[in-house]
N, C-alpha and C. Protein backbone atom coordinates (compact mmCIF):
# COMPACT_ATOMS: atom_id res chain seq x y z
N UNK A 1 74.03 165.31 81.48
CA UNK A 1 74.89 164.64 82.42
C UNK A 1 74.02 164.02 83.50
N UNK A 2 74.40 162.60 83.69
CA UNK A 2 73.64 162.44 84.79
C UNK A 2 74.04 162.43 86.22
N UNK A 3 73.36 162.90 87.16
CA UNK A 3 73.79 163.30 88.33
C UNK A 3 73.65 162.43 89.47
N UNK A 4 74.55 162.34 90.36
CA UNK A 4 74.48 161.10 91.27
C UNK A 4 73.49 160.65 91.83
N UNK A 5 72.17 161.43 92.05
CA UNK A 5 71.11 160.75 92.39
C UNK A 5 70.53 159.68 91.25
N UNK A 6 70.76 160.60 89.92
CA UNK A 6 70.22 159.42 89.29
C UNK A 6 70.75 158.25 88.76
N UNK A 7 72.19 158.83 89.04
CA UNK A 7 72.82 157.13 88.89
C UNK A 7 72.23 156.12 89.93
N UNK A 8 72.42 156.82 91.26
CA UNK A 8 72.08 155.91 92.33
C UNK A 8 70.77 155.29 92.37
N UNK A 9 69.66 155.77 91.61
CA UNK A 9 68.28 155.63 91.22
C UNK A 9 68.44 154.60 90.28
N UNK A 10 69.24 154.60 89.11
CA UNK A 10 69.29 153.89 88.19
C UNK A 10 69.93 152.21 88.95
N UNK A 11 71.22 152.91 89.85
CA UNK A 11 71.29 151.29 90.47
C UNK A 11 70.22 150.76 91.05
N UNK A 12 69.24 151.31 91.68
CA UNK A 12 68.80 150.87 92.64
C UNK A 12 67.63 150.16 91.84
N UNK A 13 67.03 150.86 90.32
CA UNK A 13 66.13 150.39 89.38
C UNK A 13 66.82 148.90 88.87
N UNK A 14 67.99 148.61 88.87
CA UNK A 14 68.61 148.15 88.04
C UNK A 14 68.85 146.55 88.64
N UNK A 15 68.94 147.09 90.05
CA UNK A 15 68.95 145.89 90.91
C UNK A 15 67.48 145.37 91.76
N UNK A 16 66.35 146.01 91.31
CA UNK A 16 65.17 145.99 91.55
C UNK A 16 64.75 144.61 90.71
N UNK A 17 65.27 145.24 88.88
CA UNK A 17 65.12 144.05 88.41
C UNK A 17 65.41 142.88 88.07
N UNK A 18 66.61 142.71 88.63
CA UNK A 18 67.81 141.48 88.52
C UNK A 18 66.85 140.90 89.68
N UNK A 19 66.54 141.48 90.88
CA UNK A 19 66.37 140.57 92.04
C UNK A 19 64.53 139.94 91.41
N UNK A 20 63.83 140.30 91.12
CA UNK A 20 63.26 139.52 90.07
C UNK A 20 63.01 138.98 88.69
N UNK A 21 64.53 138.90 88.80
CA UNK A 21 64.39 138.16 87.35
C UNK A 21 63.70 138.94 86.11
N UNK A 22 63.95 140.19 86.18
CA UNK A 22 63.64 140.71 85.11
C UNK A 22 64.44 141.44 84.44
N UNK A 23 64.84 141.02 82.77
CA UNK A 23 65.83 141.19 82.54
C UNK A 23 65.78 142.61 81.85
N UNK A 24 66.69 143.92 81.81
CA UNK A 24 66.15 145.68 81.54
C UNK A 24 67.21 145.60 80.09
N UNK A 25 67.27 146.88 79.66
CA UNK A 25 68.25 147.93 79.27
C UNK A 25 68.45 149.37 79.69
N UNK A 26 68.98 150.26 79.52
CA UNK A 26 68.48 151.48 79.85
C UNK A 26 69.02 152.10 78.65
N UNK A 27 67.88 153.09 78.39
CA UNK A 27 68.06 153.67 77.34
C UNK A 27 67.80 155.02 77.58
N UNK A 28 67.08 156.48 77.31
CA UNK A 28 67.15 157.76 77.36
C UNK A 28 68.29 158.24 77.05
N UNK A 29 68.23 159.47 78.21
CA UNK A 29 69.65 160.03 78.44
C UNK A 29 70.75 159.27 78.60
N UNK A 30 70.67 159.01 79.34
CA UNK A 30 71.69 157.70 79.81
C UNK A 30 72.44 157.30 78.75
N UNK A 31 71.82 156.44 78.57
CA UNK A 31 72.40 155.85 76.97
C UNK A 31 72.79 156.86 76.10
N UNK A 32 72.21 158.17 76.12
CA UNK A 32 72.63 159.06 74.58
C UNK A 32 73.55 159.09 75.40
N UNK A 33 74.25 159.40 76.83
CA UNK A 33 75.33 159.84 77.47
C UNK A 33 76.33 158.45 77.30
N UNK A 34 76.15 157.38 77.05
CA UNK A 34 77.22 155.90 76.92
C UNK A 34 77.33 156.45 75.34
N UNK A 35 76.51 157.00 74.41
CA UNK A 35 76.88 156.50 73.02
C UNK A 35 77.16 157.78 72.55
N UNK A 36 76.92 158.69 72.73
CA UNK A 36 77.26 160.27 72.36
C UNK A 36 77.26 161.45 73.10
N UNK A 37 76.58 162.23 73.46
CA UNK A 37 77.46 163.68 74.14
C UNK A 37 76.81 163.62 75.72
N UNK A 38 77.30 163.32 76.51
CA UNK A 38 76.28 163.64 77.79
C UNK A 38 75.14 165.11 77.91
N UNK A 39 74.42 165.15 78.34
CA UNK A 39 72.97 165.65 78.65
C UNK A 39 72.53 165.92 79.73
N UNK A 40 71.65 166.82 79.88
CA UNK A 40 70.89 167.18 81.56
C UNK A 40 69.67 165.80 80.97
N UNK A 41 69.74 164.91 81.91
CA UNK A 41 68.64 164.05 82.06
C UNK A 41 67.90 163.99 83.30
N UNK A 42 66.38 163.98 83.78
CA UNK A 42 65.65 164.07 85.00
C UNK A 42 65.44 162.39 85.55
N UNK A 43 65.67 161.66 84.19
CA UNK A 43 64.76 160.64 84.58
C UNK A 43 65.35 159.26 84.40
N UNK A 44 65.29 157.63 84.75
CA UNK A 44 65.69 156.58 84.19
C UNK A 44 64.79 156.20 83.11
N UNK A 45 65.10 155.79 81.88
CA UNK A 45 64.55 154.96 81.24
C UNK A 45 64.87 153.21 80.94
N UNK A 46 64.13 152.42 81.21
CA UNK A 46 64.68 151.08 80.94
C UNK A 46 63.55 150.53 79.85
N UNK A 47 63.71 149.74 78.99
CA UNK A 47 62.72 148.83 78.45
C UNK A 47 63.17 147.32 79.30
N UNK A 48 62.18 146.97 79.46
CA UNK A 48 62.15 145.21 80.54
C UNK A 48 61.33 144.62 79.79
N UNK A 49 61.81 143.41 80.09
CA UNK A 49 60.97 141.99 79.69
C UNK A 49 60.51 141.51 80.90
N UNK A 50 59.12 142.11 80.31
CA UNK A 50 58.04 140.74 81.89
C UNK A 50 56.59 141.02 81.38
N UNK A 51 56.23 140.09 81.46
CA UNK A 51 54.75 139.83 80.81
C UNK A 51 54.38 139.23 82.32
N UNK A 52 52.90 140.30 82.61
CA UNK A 52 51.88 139.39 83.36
C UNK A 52 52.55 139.00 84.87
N UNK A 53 52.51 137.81 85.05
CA UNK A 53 53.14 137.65 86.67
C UNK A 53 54.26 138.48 86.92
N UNK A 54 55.01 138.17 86.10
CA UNK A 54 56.70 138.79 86.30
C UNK A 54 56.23 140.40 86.99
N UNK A 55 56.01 140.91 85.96
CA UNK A 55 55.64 142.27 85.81
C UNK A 55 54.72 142.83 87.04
N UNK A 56 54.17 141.58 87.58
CA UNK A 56 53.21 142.71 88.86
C UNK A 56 54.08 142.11 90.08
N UNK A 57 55.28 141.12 89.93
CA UNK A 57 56.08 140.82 90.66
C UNK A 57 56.58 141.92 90.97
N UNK A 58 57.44 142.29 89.56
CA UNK A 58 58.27 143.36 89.56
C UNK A 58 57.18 145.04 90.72
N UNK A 59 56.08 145.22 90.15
CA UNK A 59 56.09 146.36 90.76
C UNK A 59 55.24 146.10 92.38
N UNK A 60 55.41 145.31 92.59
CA UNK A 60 54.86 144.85 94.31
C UNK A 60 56.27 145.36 95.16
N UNK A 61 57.75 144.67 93.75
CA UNK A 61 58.45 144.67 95.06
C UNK A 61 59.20 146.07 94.95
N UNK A 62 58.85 146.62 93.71
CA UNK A 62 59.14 148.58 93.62
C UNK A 62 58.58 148.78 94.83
N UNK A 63 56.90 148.92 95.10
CA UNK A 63 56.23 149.64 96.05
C UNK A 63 56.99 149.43 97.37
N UNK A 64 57.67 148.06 98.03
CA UNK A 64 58.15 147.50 98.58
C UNK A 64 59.45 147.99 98.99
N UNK A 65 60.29 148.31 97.96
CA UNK A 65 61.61 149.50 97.87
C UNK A 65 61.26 150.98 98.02
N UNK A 66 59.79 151.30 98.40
CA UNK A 66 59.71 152.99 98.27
C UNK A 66 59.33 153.37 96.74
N UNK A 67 58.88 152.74 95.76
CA UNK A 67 58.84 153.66 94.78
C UNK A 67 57.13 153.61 94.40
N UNK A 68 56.90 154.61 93.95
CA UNK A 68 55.62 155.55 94.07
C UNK A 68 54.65 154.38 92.54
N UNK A 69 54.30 153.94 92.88
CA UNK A 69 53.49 152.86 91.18
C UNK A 69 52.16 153.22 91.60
N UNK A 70 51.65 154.05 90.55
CA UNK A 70 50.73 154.45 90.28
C UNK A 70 49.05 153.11 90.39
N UNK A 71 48.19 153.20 90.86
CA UNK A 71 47.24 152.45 91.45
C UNK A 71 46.94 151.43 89.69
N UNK A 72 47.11 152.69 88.72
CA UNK A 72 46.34 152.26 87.33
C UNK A 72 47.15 150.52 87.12
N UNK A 73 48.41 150.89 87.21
CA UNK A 73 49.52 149.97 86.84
C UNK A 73 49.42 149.06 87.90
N UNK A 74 49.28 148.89 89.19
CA UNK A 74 49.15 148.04 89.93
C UNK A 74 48.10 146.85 89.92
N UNK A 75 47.11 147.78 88.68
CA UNK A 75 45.57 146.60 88.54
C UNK A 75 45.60 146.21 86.95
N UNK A 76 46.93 146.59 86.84
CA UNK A 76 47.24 145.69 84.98
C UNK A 76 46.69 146.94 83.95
N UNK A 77 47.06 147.78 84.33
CA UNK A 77 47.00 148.93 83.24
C UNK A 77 48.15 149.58 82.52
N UNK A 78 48.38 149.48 81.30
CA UNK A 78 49.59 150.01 80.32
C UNK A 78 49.34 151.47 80.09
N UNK A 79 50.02 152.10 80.13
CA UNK A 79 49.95 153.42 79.15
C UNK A 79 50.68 152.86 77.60
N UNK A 80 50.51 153.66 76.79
CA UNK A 80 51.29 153.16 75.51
C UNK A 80 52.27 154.52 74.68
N UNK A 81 53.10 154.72 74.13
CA UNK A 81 53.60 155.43 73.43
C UNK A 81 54.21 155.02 71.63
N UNK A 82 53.40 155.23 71.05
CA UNK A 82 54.04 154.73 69.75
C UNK A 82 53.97 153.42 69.29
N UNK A 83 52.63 152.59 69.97
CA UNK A 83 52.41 151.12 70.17
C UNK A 83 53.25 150.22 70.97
N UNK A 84 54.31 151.16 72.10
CA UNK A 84 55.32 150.56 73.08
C UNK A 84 54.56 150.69 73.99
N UNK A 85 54.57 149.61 75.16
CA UNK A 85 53.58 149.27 76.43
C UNK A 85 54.94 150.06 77.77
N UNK A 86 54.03 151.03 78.06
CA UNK A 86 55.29 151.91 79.42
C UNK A 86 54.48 152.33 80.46
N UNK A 87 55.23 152.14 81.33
CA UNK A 87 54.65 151.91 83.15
C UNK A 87 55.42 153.40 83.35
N UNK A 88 55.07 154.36 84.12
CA UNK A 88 55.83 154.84 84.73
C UNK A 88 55.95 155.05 86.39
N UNK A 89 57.37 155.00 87.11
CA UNK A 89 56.73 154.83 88.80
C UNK A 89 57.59 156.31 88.93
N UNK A 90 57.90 156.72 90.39
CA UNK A 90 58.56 157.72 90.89
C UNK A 90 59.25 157.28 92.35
N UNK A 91 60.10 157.93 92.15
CA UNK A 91 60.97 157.75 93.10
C UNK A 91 61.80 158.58 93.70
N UNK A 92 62.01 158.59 95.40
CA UNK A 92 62.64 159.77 95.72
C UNK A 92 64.33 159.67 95.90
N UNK A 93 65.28 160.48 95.62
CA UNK A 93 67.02 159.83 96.34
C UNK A 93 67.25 161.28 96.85
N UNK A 94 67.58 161.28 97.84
CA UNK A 94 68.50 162.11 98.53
C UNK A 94 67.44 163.26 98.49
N UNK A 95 65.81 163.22 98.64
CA UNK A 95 64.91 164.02 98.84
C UNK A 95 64.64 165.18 96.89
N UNK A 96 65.04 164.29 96.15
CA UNK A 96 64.45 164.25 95.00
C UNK A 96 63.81 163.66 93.89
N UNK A 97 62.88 164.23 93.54
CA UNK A 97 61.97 163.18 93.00
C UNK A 97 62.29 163.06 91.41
N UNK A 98 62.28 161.74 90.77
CA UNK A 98 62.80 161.57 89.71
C UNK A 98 62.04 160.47 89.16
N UNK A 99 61.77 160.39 88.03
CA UNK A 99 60.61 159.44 87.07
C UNK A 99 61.28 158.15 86.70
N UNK A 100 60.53 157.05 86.52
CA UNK A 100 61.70 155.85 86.29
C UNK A 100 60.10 155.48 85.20
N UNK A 101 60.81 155.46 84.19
CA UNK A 101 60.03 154.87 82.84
C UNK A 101 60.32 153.89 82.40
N UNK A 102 59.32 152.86 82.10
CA UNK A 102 59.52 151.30 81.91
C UNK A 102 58.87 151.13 80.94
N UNK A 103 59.43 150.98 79.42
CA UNK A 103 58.83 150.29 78.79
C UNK A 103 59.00 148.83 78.68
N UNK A 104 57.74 148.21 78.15
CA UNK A 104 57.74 146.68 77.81
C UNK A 104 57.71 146.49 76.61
N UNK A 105 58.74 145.09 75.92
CA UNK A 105 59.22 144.84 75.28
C UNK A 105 57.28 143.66 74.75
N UNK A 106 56.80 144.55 73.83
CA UNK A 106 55.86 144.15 73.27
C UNK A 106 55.90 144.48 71.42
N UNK A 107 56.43 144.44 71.19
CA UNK A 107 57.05 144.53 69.55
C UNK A 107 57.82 143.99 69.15
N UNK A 108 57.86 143.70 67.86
CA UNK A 108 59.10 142.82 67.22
C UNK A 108 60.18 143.84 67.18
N UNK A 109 60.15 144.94 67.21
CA UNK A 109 60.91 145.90 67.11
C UNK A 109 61.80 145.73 68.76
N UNK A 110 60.97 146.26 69.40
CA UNK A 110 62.05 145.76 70.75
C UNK A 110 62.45 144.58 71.09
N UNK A 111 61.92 143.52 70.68
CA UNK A 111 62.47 142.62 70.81
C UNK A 111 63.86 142.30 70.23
N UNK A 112 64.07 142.48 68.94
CA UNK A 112 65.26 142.73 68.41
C UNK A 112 65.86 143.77 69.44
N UNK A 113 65.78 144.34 69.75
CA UNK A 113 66.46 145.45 70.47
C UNK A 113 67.23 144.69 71.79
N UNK A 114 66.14 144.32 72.08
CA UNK A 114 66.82 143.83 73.64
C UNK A 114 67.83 142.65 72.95
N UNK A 115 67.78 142.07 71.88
CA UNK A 115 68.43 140.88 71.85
C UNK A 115 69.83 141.61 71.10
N UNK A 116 70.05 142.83 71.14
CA UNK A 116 71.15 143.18 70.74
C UNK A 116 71.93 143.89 71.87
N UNK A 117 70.93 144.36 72.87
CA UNK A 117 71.45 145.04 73.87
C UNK A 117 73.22 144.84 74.35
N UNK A 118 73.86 145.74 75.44
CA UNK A 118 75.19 145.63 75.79
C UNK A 118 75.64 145.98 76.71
N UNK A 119 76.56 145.15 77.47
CA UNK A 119 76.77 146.14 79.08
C UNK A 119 77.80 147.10 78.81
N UNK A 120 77.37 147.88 79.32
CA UNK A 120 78.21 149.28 79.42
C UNK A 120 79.10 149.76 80.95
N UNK A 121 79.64 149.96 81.35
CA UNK A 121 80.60 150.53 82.73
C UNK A 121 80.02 152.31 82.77
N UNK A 122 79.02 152.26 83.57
CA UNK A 122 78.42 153.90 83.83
C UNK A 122 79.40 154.64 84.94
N UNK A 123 80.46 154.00 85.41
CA UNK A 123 80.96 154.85 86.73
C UNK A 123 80.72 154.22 88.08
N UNK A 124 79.26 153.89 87.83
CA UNK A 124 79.00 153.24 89.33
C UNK A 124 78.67 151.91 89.23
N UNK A 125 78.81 151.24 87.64
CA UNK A 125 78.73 149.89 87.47
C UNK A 125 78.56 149.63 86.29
N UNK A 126 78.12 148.44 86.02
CA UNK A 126 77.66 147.78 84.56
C UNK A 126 76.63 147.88 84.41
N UNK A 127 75.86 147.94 83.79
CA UNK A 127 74.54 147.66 83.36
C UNK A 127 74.35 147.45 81.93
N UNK A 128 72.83 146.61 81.50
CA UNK A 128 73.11 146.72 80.23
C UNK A 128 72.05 147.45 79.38
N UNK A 129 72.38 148.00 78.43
CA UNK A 129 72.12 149.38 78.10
C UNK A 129 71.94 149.00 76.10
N UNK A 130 71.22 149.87 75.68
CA UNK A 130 70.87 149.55 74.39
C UNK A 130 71.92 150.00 73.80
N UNK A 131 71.86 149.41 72.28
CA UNK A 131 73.14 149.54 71.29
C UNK A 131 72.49 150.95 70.57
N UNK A 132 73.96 151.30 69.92
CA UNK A 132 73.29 152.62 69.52
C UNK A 132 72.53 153.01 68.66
N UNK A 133 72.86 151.79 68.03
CA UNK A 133 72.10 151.92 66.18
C UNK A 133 70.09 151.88 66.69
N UNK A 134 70.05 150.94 67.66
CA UNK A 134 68.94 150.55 68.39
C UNK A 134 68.06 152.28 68.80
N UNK A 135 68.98 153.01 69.51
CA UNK A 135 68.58 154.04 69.92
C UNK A 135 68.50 155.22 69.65
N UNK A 136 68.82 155.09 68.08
CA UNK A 136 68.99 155.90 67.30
C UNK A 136 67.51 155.42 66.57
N UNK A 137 66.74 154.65 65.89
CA UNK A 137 65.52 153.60 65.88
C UNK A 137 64.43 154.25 67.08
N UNK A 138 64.76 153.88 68.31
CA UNK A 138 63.62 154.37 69.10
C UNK A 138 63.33 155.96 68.77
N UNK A 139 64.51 156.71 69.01
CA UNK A 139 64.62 158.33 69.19
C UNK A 139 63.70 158.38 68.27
N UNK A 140 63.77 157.87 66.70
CA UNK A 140 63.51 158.41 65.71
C UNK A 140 61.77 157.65 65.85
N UNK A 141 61.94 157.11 66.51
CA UNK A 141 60.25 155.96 66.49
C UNK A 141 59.62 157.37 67.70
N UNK A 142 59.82 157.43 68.68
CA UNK A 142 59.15 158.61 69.38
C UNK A 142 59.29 159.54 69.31
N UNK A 143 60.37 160.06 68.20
CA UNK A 143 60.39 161.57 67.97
C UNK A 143 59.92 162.68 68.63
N UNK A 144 59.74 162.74 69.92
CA UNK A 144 59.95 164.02 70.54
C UNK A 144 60.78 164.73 70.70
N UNK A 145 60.82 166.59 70.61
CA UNK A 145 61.85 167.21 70.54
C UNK A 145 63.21 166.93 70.99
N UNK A 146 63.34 166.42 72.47
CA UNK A 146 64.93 166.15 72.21
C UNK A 146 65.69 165.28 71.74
N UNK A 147 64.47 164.72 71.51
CA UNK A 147 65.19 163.11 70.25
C UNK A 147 65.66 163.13 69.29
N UNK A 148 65.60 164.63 68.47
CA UNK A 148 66.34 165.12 67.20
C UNK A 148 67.65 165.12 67.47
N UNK A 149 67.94 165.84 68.29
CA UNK A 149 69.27 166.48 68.66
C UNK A 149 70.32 165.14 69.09
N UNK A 150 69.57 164.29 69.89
CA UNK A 150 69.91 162.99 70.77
C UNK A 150 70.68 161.67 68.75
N UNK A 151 69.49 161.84 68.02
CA UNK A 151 69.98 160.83 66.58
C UNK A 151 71.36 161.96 66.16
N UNK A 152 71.11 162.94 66.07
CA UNK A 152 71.69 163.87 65.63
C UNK A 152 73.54 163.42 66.43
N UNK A 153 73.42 163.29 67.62
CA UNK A 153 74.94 163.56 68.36
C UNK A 153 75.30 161.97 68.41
N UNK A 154 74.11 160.82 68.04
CA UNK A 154 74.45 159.49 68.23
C UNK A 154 75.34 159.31 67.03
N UNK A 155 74.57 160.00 65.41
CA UNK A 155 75.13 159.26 64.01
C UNK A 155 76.31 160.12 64.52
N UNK A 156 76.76 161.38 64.04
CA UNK A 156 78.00 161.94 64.22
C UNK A 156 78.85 161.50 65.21
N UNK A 157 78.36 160.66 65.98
CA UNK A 157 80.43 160.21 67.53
C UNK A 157 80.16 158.56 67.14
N UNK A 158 78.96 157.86 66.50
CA UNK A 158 79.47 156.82 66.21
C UNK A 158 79.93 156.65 64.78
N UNK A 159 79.69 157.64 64.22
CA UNK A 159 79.75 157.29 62.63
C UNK A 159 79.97 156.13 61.65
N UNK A 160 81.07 155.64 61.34
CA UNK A 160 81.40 154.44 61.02
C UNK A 160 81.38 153.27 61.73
N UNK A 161 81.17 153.30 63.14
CA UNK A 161 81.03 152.03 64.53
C UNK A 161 79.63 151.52 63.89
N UNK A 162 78.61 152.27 63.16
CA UNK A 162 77.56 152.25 63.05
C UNK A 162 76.90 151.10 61.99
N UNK A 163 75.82 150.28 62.76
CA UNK A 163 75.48 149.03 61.67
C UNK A 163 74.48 149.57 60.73
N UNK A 164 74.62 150.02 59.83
CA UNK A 164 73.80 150.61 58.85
C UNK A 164 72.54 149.64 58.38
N UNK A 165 73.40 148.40 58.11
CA UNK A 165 72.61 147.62 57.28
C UNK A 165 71.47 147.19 58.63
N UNK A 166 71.52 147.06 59.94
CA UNK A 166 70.69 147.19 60.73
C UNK A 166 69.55 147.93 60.98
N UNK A 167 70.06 149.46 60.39
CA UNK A 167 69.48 151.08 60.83
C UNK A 167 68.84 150.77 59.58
N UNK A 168 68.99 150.63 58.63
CA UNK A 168 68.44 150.54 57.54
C UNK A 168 66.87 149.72 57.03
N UNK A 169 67.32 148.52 57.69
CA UNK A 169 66.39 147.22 57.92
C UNK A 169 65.56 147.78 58.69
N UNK A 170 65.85 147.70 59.42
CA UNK A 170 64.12 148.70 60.79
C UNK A 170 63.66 149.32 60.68
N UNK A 171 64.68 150.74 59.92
CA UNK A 171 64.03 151.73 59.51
C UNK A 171 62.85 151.43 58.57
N UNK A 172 63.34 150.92 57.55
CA UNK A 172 62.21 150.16 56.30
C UNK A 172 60.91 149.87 57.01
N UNK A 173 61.45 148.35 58.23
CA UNK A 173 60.35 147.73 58.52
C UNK A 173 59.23 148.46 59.41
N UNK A 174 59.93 150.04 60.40
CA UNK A 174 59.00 150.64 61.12
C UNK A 174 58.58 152.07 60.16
N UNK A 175 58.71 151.89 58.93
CA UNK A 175 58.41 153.42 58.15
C UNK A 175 59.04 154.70 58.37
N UNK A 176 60.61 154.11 58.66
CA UNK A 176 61.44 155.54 59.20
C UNK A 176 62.69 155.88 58.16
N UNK A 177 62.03 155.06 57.01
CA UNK A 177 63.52 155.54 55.83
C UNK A 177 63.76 156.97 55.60
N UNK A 178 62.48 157.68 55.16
CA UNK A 178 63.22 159.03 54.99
C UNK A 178 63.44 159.84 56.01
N UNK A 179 62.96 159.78 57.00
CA UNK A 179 63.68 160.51 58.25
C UNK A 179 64.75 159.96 58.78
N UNK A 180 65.16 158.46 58.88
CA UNK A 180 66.58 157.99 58.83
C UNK A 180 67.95 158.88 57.88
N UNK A 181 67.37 158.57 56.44
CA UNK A 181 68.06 159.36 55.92
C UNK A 181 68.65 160.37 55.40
N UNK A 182 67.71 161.26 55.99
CA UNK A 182 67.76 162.48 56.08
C UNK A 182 68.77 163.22 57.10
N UNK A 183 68.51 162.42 58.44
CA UNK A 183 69.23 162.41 59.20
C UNK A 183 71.11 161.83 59.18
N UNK A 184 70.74 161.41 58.27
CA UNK A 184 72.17 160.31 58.09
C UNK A 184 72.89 161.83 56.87
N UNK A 185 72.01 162.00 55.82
CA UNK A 185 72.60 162.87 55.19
C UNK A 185 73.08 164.46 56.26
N UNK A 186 72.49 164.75 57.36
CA UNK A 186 72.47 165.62 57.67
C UNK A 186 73.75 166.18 58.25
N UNK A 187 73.73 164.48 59.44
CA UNK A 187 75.27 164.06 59.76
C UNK A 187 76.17 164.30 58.95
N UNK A 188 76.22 163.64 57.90
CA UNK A 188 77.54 163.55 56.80
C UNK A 188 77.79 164.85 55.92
N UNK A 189 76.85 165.95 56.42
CA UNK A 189 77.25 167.36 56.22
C UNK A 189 76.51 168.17 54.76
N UNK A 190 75.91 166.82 54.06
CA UNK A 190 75.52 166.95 52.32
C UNK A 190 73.94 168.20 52.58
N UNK A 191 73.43 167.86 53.70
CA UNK A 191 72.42 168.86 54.21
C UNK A 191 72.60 169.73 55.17
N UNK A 192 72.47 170.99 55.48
CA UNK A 192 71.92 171.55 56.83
C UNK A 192 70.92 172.11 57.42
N UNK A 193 70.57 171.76 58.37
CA UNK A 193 69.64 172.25 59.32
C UNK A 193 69.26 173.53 59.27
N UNK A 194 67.98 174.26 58.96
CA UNK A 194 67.64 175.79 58.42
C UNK A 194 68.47 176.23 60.16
């Protein structure tokens, strides 16, 4: 579940990047919470589009709003996860500190992503936020532990909403067929989990 600081974090990320022209999604928790079961989440995640100027636009005018950007990232340094390019800054609301993770849309893979993206109504606004089939794709592309559980509660509450022939296609093209479908069988009950 996310908790009002980090909604209010998330607006405040959200309108950070509209006011330069940089266009987000948000995905993590968040999103598993728009597309399937809400969650204790600590942190924002967005993937953004900004290459180069944009991008040191963008975090001049973070530092500028209070948020903590690390010196590496300020002199054009990426961290990477899974061949995805991600910044991370910090930020405080209401005297808590909370992580705001930015990946950049440097793959054909996210790129499709963002171009499917969708606004969603979080409570405290719109924003636009990845599709599920999309984030069901990443989970399974960074596979860290709570990302099982996260594909796991996405296939089962969207079930049939679900673009297969999409999940399918990516899966192929990023080498995630049999853990896609494994997962898909797992959902549909034909397997269980030891």
């Amino acid at each position: 579940m996310s908790t009002p600081s980090l909604l209010a974090l998330l607006a405040r990320t959200a309108a950070l990047c509209e006011s330069c022209d940089v266009p987000y999604m948000v995905m993590g928790g968040i999103a598993v919470a728009v597309h399937a079961i809400p969650r204790p989440t600590l942190d924002v995640d967005l993937t953004i589009d900004a290459e180069d100027e944009r991008l040191q636009r963008l975090l001049r005018a973070a530092v500028d709003e209070g948020f903590v950007v690390p010196e590496r990232h300020l002199a054009g340094f990426t961290d990477t996860l899974k061949g995805m390019g991600k910044l991370q800054l910090t930020a405080f609301v209401e005297d808590l500190e909370h992580d705001v993770d930015l990946f950049l849309v440097t793959t054909e893979y996210q790129r499709a992503a963002f171009e499917r993206r969708r606004q969603a109504d979080l409570g405290a606004g719109r924003y636009w936020v990845i599709a599920p089939e999309d984030l069901v794709l990443h989970k399974l592309l960074t596979g860290r532990g709570r990302d099982e559980s996260d594909v796991d509660d996405v296939l089962f509450l969207q079930g049939g909403a679900l673009d297969l022939a999409h999940l399918r296609e990516w899966a192929e093209r990023l080498d995630l067929v049999s853990v896609l479908e494994r997962k898909l069988r797992t959902v549909q009950g034909e397997e269980r989990s030891p």
